[in-house]
Protein backbone atom coordinates (compact mmCIF):
# COMPACT_ATOMS: atom_id res chain seq x y z
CA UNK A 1 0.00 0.00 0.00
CA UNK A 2 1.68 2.95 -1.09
CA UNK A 3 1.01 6.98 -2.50
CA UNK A 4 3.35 8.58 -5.24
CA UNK A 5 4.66 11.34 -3.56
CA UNK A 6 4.13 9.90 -0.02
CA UNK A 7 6.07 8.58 2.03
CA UNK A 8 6.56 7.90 6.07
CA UNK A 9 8.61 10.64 7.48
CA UNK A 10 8.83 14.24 9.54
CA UNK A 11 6.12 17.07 7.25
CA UNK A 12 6.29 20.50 8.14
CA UNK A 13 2.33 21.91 8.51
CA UNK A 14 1.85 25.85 7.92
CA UNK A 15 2.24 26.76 11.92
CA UNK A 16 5.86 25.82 11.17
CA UNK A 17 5.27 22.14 13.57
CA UNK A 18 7.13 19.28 13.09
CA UNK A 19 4.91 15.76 13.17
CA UNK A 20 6.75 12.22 12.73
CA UNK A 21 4.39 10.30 10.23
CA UNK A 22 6.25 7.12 11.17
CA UNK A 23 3.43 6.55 13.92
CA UNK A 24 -0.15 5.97 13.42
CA UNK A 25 -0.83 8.10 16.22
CA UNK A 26 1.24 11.02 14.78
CA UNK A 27 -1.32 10.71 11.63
CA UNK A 28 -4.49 10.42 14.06
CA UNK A 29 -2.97 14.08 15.75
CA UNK A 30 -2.33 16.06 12.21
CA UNK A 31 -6.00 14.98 11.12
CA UNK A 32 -7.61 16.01 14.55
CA UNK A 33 -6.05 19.34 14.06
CA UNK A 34 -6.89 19.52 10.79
CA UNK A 35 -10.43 18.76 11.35
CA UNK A 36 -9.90 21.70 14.04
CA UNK A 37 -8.72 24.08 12.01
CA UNK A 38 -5.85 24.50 13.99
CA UNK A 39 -3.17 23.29 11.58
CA UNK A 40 -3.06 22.50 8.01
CA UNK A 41 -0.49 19.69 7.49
CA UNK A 42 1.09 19.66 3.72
CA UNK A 43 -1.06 16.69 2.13
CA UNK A 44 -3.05 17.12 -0.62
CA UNK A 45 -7.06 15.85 -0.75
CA UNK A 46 -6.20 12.94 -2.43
CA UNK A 47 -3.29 11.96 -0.40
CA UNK A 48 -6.29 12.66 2.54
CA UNK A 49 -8.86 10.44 0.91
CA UNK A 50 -5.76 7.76 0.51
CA UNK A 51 -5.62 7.51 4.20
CA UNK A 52 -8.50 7.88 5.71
CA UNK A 53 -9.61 9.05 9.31
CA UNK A 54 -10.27 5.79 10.69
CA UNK A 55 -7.46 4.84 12.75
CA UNK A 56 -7.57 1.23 12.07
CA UNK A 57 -6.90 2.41 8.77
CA UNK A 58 -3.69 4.80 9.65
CA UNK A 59 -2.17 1.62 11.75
CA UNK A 60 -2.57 -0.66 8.58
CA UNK A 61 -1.20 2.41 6.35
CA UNK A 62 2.03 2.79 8.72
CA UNK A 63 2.73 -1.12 9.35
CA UNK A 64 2.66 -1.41 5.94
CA UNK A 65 6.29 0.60 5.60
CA UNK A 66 7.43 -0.61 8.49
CA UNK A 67 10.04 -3.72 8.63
CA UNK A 68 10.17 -6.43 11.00
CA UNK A 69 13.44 -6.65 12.61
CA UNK A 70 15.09 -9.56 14.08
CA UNK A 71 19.10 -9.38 15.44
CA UNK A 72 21.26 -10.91 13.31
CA UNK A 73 23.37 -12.44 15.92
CA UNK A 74 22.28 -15.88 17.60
CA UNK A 75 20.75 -15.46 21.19
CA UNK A 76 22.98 -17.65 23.16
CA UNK A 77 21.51 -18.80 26.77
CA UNK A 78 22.07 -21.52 29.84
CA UNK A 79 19.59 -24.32 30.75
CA UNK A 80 17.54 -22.65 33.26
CA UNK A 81 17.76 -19.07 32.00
CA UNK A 82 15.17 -16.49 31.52
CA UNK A 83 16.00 -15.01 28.27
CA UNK A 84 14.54 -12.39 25.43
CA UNK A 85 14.14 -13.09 21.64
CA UNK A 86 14.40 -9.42 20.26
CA UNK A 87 12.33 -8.49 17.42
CA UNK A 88 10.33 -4.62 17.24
CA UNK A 89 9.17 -2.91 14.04
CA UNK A 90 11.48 -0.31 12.14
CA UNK A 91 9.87 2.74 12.05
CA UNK A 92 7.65 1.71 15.19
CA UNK A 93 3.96 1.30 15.42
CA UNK A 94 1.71 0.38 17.68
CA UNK A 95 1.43 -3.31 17.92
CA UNK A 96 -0.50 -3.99 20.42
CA UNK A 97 -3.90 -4.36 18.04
CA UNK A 98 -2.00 -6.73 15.55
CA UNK A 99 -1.36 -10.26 15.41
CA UNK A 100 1.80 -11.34 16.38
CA UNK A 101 2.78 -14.91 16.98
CA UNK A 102 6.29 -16.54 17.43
CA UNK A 103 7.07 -20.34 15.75
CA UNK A 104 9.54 -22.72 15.74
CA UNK A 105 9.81 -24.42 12.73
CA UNK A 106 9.84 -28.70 12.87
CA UNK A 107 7.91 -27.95 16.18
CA UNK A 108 4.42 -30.07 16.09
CA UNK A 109 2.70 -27.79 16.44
CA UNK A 110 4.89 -24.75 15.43
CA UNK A 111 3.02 -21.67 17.09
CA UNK A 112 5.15 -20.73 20.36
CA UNK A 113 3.06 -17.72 21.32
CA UNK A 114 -0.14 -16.34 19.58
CA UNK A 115 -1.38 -13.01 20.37
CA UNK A 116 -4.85 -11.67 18.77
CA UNK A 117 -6.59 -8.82 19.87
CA UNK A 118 -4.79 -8.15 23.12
CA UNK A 119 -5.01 -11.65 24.43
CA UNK A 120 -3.01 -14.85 24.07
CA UNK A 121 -4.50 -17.93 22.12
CA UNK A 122 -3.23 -20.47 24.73
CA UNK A 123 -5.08 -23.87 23.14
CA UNK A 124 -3.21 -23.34 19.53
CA UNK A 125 0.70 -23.46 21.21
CA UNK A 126 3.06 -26.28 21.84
CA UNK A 127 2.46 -27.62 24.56
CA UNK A 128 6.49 -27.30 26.00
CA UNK A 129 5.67 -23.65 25.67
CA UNK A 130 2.83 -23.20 27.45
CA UNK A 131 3.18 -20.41 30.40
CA UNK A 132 6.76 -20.34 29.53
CA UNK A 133 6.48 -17.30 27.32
CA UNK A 134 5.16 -14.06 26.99
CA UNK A 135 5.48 -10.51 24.64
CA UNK A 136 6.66 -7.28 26.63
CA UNK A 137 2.98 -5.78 26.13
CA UNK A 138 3.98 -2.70 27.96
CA UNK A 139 6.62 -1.85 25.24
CA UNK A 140 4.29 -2.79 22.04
CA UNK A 141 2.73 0.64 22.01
CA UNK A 142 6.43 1.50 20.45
CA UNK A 143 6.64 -1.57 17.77
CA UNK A 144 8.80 -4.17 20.41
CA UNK A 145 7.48 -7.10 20.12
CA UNK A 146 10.17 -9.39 21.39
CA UNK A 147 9.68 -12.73 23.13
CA UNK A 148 10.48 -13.68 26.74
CA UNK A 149 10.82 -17.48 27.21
CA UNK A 150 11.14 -18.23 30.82
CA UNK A 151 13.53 -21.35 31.92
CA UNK A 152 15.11 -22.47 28.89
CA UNK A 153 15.43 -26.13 27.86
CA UNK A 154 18.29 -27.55 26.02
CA UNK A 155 15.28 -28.91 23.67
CA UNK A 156 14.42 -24.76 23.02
CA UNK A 157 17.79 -24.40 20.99
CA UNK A 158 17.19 -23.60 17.04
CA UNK A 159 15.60 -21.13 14.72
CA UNK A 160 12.56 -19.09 15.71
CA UNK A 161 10.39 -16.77 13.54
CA UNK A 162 8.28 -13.78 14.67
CA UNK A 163 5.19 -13.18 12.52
CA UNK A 164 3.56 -10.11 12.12
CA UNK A 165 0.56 -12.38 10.48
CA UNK A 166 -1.71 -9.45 9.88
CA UNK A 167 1.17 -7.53 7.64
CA UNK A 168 2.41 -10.89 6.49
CA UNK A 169 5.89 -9.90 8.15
CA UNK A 170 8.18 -12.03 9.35
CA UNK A 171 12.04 -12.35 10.48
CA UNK A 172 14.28 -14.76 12.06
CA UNK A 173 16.40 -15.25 14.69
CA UNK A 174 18.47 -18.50 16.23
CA UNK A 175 18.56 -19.49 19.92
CA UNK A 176 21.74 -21.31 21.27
CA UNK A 177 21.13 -23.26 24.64
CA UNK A 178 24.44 -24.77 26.62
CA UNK A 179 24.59 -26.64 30.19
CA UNK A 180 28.01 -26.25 31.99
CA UNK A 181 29.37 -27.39 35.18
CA UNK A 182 32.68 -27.16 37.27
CA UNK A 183 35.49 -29.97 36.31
CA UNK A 184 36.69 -32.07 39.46
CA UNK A 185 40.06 -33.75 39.22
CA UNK A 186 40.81 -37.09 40.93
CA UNK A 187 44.28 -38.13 41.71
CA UNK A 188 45.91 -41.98 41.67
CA UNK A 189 48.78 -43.69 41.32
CA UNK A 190 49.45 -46.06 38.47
CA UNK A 191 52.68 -48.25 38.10
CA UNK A 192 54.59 -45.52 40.16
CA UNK A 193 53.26 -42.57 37.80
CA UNK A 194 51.07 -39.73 39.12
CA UNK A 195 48.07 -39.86 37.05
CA UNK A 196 45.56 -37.25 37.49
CA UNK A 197 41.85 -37.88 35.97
CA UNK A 198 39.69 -34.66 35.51
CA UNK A 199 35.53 -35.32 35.21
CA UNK A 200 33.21 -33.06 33.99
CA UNK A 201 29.13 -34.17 33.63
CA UNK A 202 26.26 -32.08 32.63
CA UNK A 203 27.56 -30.07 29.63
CA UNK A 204 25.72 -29.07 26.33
CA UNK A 205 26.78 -28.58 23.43
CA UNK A 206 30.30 -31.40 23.43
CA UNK A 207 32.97 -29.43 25.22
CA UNK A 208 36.41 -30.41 24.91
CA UNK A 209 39.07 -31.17 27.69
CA UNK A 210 42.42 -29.49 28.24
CA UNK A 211 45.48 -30.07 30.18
CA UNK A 212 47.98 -27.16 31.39
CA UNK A 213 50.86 -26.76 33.24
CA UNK A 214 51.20 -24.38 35.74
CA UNK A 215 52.78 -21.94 33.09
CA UNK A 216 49.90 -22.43 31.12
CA UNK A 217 51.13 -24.51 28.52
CA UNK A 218 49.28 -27.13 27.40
CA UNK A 219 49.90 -30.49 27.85
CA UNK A 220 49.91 -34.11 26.20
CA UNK A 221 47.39 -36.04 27.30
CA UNK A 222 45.39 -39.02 26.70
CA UNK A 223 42.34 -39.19 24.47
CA UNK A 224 38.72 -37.44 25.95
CA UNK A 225 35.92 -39.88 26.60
CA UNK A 226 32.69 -38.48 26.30
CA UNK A 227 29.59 -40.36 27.05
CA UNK A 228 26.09 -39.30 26.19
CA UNK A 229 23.22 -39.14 29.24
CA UNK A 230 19.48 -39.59 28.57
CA UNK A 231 18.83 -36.35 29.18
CA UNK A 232 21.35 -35.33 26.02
CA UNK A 233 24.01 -33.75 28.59
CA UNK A 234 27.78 -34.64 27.45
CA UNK A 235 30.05 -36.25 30.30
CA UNK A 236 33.65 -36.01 29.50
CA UNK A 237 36.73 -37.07 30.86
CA UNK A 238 40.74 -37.03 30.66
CA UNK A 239 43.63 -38.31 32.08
CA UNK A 240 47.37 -36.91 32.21
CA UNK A 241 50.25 -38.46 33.50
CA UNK A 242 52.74 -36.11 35.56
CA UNK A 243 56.09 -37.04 36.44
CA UNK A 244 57.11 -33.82 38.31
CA UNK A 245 55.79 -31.27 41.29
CA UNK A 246 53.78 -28.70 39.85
CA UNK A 247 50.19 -27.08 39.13
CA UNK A 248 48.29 -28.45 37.12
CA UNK A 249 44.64 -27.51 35.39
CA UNK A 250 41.69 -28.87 33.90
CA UNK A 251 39.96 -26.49 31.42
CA UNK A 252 36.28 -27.92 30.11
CA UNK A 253 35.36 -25.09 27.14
CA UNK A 254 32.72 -24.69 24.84
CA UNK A 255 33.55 -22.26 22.10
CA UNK A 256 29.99 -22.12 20.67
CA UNK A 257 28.21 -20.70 24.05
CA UNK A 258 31.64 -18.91 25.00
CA UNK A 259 31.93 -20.90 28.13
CA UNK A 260 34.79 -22.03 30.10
CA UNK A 261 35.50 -24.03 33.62
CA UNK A 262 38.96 -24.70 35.46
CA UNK A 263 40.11 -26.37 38.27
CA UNK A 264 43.40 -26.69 39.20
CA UNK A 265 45.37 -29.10 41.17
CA UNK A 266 48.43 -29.09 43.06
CA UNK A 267 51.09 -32.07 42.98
CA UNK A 268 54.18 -31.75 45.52
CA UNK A 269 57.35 -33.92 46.05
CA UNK A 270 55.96 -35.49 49.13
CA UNK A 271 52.92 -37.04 46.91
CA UNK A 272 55.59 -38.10 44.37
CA UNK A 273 57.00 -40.70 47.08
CA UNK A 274 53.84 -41.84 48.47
CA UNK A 275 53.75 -45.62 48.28
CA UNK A 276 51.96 -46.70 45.21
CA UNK A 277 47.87 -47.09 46.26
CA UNK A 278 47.58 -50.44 44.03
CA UNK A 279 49.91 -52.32 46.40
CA UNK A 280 47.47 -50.61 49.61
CA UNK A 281 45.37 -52.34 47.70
CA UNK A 282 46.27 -55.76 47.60
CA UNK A 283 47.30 -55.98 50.97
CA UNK A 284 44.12 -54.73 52.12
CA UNK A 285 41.58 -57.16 49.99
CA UNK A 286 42.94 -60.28 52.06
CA UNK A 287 42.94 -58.79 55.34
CA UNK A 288 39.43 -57.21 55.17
CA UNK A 289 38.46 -60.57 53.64
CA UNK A 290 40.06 -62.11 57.15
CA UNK A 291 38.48 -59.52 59.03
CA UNK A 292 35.04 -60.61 57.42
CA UNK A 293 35.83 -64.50 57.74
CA UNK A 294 36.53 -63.95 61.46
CA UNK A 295 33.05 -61.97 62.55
CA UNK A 296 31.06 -64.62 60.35
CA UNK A 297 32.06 -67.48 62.66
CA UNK A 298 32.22 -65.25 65.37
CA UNK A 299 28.65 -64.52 64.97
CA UNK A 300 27.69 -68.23 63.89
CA UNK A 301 28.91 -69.68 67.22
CA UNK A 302 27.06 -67.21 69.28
CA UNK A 303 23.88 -68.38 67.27
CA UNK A 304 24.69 -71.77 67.66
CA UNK A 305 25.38 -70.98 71.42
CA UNK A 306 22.16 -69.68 71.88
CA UNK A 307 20.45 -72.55 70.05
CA UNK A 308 22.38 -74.99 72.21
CA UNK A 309 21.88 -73.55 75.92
CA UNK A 310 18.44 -74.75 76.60
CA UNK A 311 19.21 -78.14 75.55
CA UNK A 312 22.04 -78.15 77.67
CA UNK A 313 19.84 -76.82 80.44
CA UNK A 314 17.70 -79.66 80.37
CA UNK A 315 20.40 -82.29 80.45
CA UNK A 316 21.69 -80.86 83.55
CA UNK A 317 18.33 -81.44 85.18
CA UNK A 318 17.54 -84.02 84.25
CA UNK A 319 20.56 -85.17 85.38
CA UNK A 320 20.12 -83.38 88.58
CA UNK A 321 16.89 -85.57 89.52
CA UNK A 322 18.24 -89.11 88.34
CA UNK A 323 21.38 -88.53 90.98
CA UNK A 324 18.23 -86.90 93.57
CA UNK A 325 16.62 -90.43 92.90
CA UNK A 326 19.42 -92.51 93.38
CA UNK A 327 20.17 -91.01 96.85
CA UNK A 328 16.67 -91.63 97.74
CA UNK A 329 16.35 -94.79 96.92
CA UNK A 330 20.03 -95.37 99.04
CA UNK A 331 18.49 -94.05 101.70
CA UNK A 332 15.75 -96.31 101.72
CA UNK A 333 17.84 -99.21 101.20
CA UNK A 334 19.56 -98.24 104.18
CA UNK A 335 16.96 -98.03 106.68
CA UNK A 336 15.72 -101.39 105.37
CA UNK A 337 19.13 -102.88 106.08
CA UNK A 338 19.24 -101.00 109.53
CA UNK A 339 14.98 -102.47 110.25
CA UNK A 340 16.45 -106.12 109.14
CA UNK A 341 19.38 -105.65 111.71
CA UNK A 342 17.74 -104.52 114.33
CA UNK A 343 15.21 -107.57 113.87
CA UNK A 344 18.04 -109.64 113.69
CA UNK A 345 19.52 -108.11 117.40
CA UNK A 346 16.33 -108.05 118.77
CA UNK A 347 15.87 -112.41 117.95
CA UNK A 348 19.47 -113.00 119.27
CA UNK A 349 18.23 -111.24 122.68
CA UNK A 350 15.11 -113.43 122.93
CA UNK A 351 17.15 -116.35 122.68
CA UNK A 352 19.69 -115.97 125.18
């Protein structure tokens, strides 16, 4: 929609003012004041007619020169951020009456954010998205019309595009989404040789590993092993083998998010003639495995000990009441013997 001779801009009216006809509500001022009297701006009838009073009809007029502007530059953000997709409209309108909407292409469905008529068209979004983004509507009034997406997944990485759908505008921009975390370094002795082992989990994109001295050169070291979680984060770790006292550091980086994590370790002369830990190691296998050997029967016999009393309990009274018996039944034989005797004394005085 255009006018020969027309175009959006700064027009001087006969009081000598100065109105910016990049704004709709620039145009709805010079035709109030027209309509006043007050001020004659320098547009012919035609040019008049063209536009129309109707403000509707001055927004549509304006958006219609105005371009849709994404950065150029990716928008690069951590797991867990809160971060802006800027896009605003160049000159700047009012946006708030248009629809906007914001989609992410090879998304099922695409539309991020829909916003008609003031409001947002929640049952028409991907799901993922859902409460998790928003359009600065206090800064539409002046053409912004940026995205906010609150707590950024690793899945949000890749290309988004902001539609102005009732212009048929639209522009671009990429989102780049990392995960870092802080190295730790692990020490151990192998065959006599220092080896260090630095361990880094929960990264996104693939960092790589590097060793340096402390002189910051870097060092040989073996290859990186990287292993892949459910959950898409990159693990990766590296050993190096030292042979002298010095500092030495761990450096996980990731060029594409411009991140970086160190930790540094110390190795002294002292370490250097510790006692290897393998042979700790084989001496201590057998004598825990004693140690272990010893409280099993330990504990067994106490069992068994337990099992065993009351039967032994039993035995001893039994025991107890057969010897009881047998003294009982001595005594009785004795007084019979002593009855018979005293029988027997009792005849030999009768006789005499």
């Amino acid at each position: 929609m255009s006018e020969p001779g027309f175009k959006p801009g700064t027009y001087l009216l006969d009081l000598e003012e100065e109105v910016d006809f990049s704004s709709a509500d620039s145009f709805l001022f010079v035709f109030m004041k027209r309509e006043e009297g007050s001020a004659l701006p320098l547009l012919t009838l035609k040019q008049k007619q063209h536009i129309g009073f109707k403000t509707r009809e001055l927004i549509s007029f304006t958006a219609a020169q105005s371009d849709l502007i994404c950065s150029n530059k990716p928008t690069v953000a951590q797991a867990g951020d809160d971060i802006i997709l800027p896009c605003h409209l160049e000159p700047a309108i009012n946006a708030n009456s248009e629809i906007v909407s914001w989609t992410k292409p090879g998304s099922q469905p695409e539309y991020i954010h829909f916003h008609q008529n003031g409001q947002l068209m929640y049952y028409i979004l991907h799901p993922s998205y859902v409460l998790r983004t928003k359009l600065l509507v206090e800064e539409m009034t002046s053409g912004n019309i940026s995205l906010k997406i609150s707590s950024v997944k690793i899945s949000d990485a890749g290309l988004y595009i902001c539609n102005l759908e009732s212009k048929s505008k639209q522009a671009s921009i990429f989102l780049t989404v990392g995960a870092v975390s802080t190295p730790f370094i692990k020490v151990q002795k192998q065959n006599g040789n220092v080896v260090l082992q630095c361990k880094s989990e929960g990264w996104y994109p693939e960092p790589e590993v590097l060793w340096l001295d402390g002189e910051g050169n870097l060092l040989s070291a073996g290859p990186t092993e990287t292993v892949t979680g459910p959950d898409d984060l990159y693990t990766v770790s590296s050993n190096v083998t030292v042979e002298n006292n010095n500092n030495f550091t761990c450096r996980v980086q990731q060029k594409e998010i411009n991140q970086l994590r160190e930790t540094c370790f110390h190795v002294s002369d002292d370490f250097l003639k510790e006692p290897s830990y393998h042979v700790w190691v084989m001496v201590g296998v057998p004598v825990a495995t004693l140690a272990i050997i010893i409280i099993a029967l330990i504990t067994y016999r106490i069992k068994n000990w337990k099992s065993v009393k009351p039967n032994i309990n039993m035995f001893s009274r039994d025991k107890k009441l057969t010897r009881q018996k047998k003294e009982l039944e001595s005594s009785q034989k004795e007084t019979v013997e002593e009855r018979k005797s005293r029988e027997l004394l009792t005849e030999v005085v009768e006789t005499e």
